[in-house]
Every structure is written in structure tokens, then in C-alpha cells.
Protein backbone atom coordinates (compact mmCIF):
# COMPACT_ATOMS: atom_id res chain seq x y z
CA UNK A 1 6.37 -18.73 1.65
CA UNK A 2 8.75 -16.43 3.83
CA UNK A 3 7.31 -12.93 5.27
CA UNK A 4 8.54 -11.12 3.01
CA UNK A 5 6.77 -12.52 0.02
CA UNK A 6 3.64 -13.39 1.65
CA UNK A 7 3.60 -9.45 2.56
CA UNK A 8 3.91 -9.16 -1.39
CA UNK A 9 1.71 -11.33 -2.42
CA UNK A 10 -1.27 -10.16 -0.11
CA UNK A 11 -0.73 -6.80 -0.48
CA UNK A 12 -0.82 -7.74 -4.45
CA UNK A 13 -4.24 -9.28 -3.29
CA UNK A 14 -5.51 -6.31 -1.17
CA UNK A 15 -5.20 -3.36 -4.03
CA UNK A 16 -6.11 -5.51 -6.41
CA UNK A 17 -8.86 -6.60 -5.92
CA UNK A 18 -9.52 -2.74 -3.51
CA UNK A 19 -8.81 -0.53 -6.26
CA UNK A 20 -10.31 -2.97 -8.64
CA UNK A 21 -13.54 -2.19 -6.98
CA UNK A 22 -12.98 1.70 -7.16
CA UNK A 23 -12.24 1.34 -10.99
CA UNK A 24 -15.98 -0.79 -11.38
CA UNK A 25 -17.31 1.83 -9.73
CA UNK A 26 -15.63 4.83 -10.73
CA UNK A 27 -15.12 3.95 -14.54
CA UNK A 28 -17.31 4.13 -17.50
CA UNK A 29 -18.83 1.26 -18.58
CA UNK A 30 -17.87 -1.04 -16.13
CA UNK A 31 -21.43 -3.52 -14.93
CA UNK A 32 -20.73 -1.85 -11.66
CA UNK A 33 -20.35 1.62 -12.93
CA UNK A 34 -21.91 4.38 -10.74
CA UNK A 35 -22.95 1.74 -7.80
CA UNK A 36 -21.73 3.54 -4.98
CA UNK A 37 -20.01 3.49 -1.53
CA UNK A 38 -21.51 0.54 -0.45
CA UNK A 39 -20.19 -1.60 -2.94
CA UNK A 40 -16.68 0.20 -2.39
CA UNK A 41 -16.89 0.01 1.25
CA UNK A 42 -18.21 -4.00 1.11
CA UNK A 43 -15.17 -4.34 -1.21
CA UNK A 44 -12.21 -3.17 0.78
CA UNK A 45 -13.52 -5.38 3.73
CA UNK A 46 -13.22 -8.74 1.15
CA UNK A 47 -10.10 -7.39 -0.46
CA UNK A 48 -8.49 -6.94 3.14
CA UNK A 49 -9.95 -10.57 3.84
CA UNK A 50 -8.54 -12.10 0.84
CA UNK A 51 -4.80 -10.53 1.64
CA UNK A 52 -4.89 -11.49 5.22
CA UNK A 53 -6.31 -14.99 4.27
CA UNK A 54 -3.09 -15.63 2.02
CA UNK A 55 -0.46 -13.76 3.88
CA UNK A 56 -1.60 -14.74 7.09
CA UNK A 57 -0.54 -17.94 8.00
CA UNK A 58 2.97 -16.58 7.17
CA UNK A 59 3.44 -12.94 8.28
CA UNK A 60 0.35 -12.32 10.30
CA UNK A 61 -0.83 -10.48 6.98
CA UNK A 62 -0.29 -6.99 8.27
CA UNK A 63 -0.83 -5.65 4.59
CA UNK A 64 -0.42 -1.58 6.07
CA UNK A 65 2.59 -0.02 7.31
CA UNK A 66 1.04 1.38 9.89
CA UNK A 67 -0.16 -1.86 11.48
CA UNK A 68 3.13 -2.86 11.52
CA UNK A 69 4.46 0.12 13.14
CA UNK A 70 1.99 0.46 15.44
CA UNK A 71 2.46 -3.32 16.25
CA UNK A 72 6.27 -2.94 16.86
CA UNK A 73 5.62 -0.01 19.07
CA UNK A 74 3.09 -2.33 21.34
CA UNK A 75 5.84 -4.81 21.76
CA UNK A 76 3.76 -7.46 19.48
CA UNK A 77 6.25 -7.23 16.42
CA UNK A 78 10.08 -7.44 16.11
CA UNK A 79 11.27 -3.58 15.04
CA UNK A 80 13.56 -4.74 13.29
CA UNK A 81 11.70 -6.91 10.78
CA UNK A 82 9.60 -3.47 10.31
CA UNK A 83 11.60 -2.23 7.13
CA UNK A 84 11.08 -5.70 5.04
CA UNK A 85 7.48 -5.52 6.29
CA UNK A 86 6.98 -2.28 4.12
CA UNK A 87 9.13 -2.92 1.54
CA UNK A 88 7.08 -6.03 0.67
CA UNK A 89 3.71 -4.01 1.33
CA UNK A 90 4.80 -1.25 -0.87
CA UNK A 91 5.87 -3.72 -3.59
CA UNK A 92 2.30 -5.77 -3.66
CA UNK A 93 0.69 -2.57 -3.66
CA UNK A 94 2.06 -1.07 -6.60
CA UNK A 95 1.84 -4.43 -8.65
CA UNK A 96 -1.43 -4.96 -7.33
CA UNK A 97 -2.53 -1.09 -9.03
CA UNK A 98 -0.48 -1.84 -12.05
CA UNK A 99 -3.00 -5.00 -12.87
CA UNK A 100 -6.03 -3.14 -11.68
CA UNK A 101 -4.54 -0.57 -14.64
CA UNK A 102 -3.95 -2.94 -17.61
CA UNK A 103 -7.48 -5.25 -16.59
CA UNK A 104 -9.90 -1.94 -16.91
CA UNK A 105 -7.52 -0.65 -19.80
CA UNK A 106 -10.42 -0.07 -21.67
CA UNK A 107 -12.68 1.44 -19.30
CA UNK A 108 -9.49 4.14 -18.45
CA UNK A 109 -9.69 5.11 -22.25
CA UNK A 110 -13.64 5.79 -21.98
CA UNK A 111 -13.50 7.75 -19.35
CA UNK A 112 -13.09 11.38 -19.45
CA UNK A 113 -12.95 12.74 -16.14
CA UNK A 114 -9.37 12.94 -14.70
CA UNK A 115 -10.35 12.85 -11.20
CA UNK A 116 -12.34 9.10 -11.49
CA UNK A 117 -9.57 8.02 -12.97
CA UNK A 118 -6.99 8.53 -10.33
CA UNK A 119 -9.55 8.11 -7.54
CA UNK A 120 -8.92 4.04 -8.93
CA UNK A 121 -5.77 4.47 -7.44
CA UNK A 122 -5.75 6.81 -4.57
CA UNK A 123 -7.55 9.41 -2.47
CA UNK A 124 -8.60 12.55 -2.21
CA UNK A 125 -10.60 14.39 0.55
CA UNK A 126 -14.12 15.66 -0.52
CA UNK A 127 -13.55 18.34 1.51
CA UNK A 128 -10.08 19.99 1.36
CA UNK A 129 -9.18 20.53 4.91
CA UNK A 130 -5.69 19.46 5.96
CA UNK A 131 -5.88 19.17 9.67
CA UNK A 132 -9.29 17.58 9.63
CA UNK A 133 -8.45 15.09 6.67
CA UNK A 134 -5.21 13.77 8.55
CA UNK A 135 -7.22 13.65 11.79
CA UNK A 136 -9.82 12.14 9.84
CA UNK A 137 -7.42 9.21 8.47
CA UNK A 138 -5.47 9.12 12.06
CA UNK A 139 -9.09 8.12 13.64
CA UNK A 140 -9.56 5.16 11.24
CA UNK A 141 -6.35 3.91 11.40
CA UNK A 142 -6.55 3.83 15.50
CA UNK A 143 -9.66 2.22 15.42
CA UNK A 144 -8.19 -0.31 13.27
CA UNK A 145 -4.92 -0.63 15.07
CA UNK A 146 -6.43 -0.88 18.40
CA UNK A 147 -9.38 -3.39 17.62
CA UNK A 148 -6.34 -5.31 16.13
CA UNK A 149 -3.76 -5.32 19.08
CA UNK A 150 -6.99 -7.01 21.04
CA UNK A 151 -7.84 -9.78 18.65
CA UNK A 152 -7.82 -13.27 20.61
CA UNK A 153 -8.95 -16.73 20.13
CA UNK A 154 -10.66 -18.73 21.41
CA UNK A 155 -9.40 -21.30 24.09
CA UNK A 156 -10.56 -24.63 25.21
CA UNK A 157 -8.97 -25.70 28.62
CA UNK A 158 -9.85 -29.33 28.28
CA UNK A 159 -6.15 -30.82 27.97
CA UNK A 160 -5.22 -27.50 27.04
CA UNK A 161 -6.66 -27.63 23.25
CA UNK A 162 -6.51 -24.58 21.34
CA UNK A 163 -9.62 -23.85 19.29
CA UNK A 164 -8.57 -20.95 17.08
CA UNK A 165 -10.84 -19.70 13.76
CA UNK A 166 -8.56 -20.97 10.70
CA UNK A 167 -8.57 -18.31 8.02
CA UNK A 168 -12.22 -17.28 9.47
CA UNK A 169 -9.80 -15.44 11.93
CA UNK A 170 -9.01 -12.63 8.64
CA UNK A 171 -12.88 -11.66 8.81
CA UNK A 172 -12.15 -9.68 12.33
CA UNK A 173 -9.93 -7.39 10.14
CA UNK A 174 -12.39 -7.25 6.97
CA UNK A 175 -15.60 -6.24 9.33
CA UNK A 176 -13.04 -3.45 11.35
CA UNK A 177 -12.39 -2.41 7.56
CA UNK A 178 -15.70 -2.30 6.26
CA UNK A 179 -17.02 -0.81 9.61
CA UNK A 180 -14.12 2.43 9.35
CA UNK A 181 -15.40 3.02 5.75
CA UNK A 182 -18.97 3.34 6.60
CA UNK A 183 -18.19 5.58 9.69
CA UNK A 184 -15.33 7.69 8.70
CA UNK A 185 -14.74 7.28 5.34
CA UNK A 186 -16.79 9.35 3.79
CA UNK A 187 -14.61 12.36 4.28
CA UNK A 188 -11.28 11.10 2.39
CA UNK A 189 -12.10 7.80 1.60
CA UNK A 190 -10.39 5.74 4.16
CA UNK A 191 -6.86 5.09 2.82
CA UNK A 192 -5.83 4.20 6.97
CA UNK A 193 -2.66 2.88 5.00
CA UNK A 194 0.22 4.37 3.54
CA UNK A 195 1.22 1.62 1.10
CA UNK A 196 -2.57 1.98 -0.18
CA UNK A 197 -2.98 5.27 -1.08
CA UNK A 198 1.07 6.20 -1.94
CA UNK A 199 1.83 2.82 -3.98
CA UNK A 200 -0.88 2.91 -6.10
CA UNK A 201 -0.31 6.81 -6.68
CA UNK A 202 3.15 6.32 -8.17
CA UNK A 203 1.37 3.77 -10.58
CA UNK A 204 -0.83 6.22 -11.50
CA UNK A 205 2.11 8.79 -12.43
CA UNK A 206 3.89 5.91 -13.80
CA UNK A 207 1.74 4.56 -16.06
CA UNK A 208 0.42 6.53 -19.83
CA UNK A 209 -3.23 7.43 -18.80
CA UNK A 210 -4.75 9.51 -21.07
CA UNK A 211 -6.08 12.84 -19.60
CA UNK A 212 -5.08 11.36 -16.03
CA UNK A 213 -4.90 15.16 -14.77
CA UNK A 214 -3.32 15.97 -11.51
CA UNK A 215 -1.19 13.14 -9.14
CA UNK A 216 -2.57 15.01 -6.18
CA UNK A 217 1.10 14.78 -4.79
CA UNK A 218 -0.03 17.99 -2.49
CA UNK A 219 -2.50 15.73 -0.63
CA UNK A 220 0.33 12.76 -0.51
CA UNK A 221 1.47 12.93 2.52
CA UNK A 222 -1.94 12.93 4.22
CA UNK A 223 -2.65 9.48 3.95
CA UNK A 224 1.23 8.41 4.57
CA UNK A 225 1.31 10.04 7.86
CA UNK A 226 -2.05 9.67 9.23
CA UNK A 227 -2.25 6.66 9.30
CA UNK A 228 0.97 6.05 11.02
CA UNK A 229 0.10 8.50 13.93
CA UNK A 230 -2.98 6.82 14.19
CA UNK A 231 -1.55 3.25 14.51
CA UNK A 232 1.46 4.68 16.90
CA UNK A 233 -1.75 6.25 19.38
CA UNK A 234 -3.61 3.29 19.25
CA UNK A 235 -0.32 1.13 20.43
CA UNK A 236 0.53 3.84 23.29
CA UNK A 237 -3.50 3.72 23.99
CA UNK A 238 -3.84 0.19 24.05
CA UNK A 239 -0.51 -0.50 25.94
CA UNK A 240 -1.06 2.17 28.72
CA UNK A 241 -4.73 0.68 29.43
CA UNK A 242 -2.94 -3.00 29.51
């Protein structure tokens, strides 16, 4: 599998099985219906692990934009392999929201309230506050980007044998995921991704949704650039305590 596609293919992973959580939860008559943040925050973290598991061994499974940004901008990422990266992400993400659409077709049609519905897809802040929101999403994407830029295995020094963690190594990224959404998610829910929050949202426009109400396009841009300002910090942060 080449970068590209493995960027595809676990980004597919990541919002599908991410915003297939918000849709049990968020949806009428779903089993999972009405179960709460827990269960949404619990199933980011696997849907992260389950992308980065995949895509992993074959483009570091960055899955975000702004992971990849912020990596090129520490020096840990070529700059100029940057545009494929999100290409790819923003391709998996929007087939990935497409599925998690045609799966809980049924579930869409039961459900009246315009605002559940496109919460499946993408965020909005429970408290409308521009400045705080996009610091709010810039915080969890740094704490993301800079936990990742010091991931490390470990190393055995008897004749020089690597001992590394296999695809236990994607769990680092899952808990740092599930550990943002309990802390700072509650105010906008923790899209820390561009590709996240904006692919999914052009499903949702894209796709005939009955009463689907507003595409929140005024909000958009809040969890595009957050995120990225967060993960550019965290690589100047990380880089000038080196």
C-alpha cells in the first residue's frame, strides 16, 4: 500500500467508525441511542487506533492535517509530501461519512431534530464563542501534536536490538485522543482535525437528509484552522525546548 492510499484508507477507518459512534449516540433508535460522551469519547480513541493501526505501517498514519503540518514544520516530515498527505485524509474522510450516512439510513429518517443529525458529521460549539472555541480546538490539537512529536520506543542495547510495540504503538495516539475529549472536549467537541470536522460536513450538504437544517458553514472554519495553529505551536514548542 503506498502513502497515499493508506492515508485513504485509515482516514476511511477513523470517521467511520468516529462518526459512526456519534450517529449511535445521537440518532433515534440506535441500541446506543442517548448513551453519552463517554461512549463518544471511548470511541474516537478506538476509531483513531483502528486508522493508525492500518495506515501505519505505511504512512505513519497521520490521519489529521494538522499532524502533518505540524510534523513538517518540526523537521519530522518531508513538506513536500504534505499536499498528498491531505488530499488522501480529506478523501477517507468524506467516504468514511458517506458510509456512516447510508449504514444509519434509517435511523437519519427517524430522527427529527436537525441539529443530531449533522452533529453525526461535524461540530458545533455548545457555547458560541469564536475566540474561545478556536482556542479551545488549538489547545487539543497541541496537546496532541506535541505528545506525538515525543513518541519513542523502546530500545534494547544488547547487539543493538530494537524492541519497538508492533501496532500496540497506535494506542499512544488513541489514549492522547480519548484523554483531549474528556478534558477539552466538552466545549466543541474535539474535532483537533480539519479533515474530521470539514470532510464529513460537505457529506452532510451533499447528501438528501431530510430536515438536515443548517450546514453550520459559519462555524467551518473553526475547526479547519484551529487545529492547524495548534499543531504549528506545538512543533515551534516542542522544537525550541529540543
Amino acid at each position: 500500500m503506498t502513502p497515499f492510499a493508506a492515508e485513504i484508507v485509515g482516514s476511511f477507518l477513523h470517521i467511520l467508525i468516529g462518526c459512526g459512534v456519534n450517529a449511535n449516540v445521537s440518532l433515534k433508535n440506535t441500541y446506543g441511542s442517548g448513551s453519552g460522551w463517554i461512549v463518544i469519547t471511548t470511541g474516537w480513541a478506538l476509531a483513531v487506533y483502528t486508522g493508525v493501526v492500518v495506515a501505519g505501517p505505511y504512512s505513519g498514519g497521520h490521519l489529521n492535517p494538522a499532524v502533518t503540518i505540524g510534523l513538517a514544520m518540526a523537521g519530522e516530515f518531508s513538506i513536500y509530501s504534505v499536499p498528498n498527505y491531505i488530499i488522501a485524509q480529506f478523501i477517507g474522510s468524506m467516504l468514511g461519512a458517506f458510509m456512516v450516512w447510508l449504514t444509519h439510513k434509517s435511523h437519519f429518517d427517524l430522527t427529527v431534530d436537525g441539529n443530531s443529525k449533522r452533529g453525526v458529521f461535524c461540530n458545533a460549539p455548545a457555547v458560541p464563542n469564536l475566540g474561545l472555541n478556536f482556542l479551545t480546538e488549538a489547545m487539543g490539537t497541541f496537546v496532541l501534536v506535541f505528545a506525538i512529536l515525543h513518541f519513542s520506543d523502546a530500545v534494547f542495547t544488547k547487539d543493538n536490538t530494537i524492541i519497538g510495540l508492533g501496532s500496540l504503538g497506535a494506542l499512544r495516539a488513541a489514549l492522547i485522543i480519548w484523554a483531549v475529549g474528556l478534558g477539552l472536549g466538552g466545549p466543541t467537541g474535539y474535532a483537533i482535525n480539519p479533515a474530521r470536522d470539514l470532510g464529513p460536513r460537505i457529506v452532510h450538504a451533499l447528501v438528501p437528509i431530510k430536515n438536515k437544517g443548517s450546514n453550520g458553514w459559519g462555524y467551518s472554519w473553526i475547526p479547519v484552522l484551529g487545529p492547524i495553529a495548534g499543531g504549528v505551536l506545538a512543533a515551534f514548542l516542542a522544537g525550541w525546548l529540543q
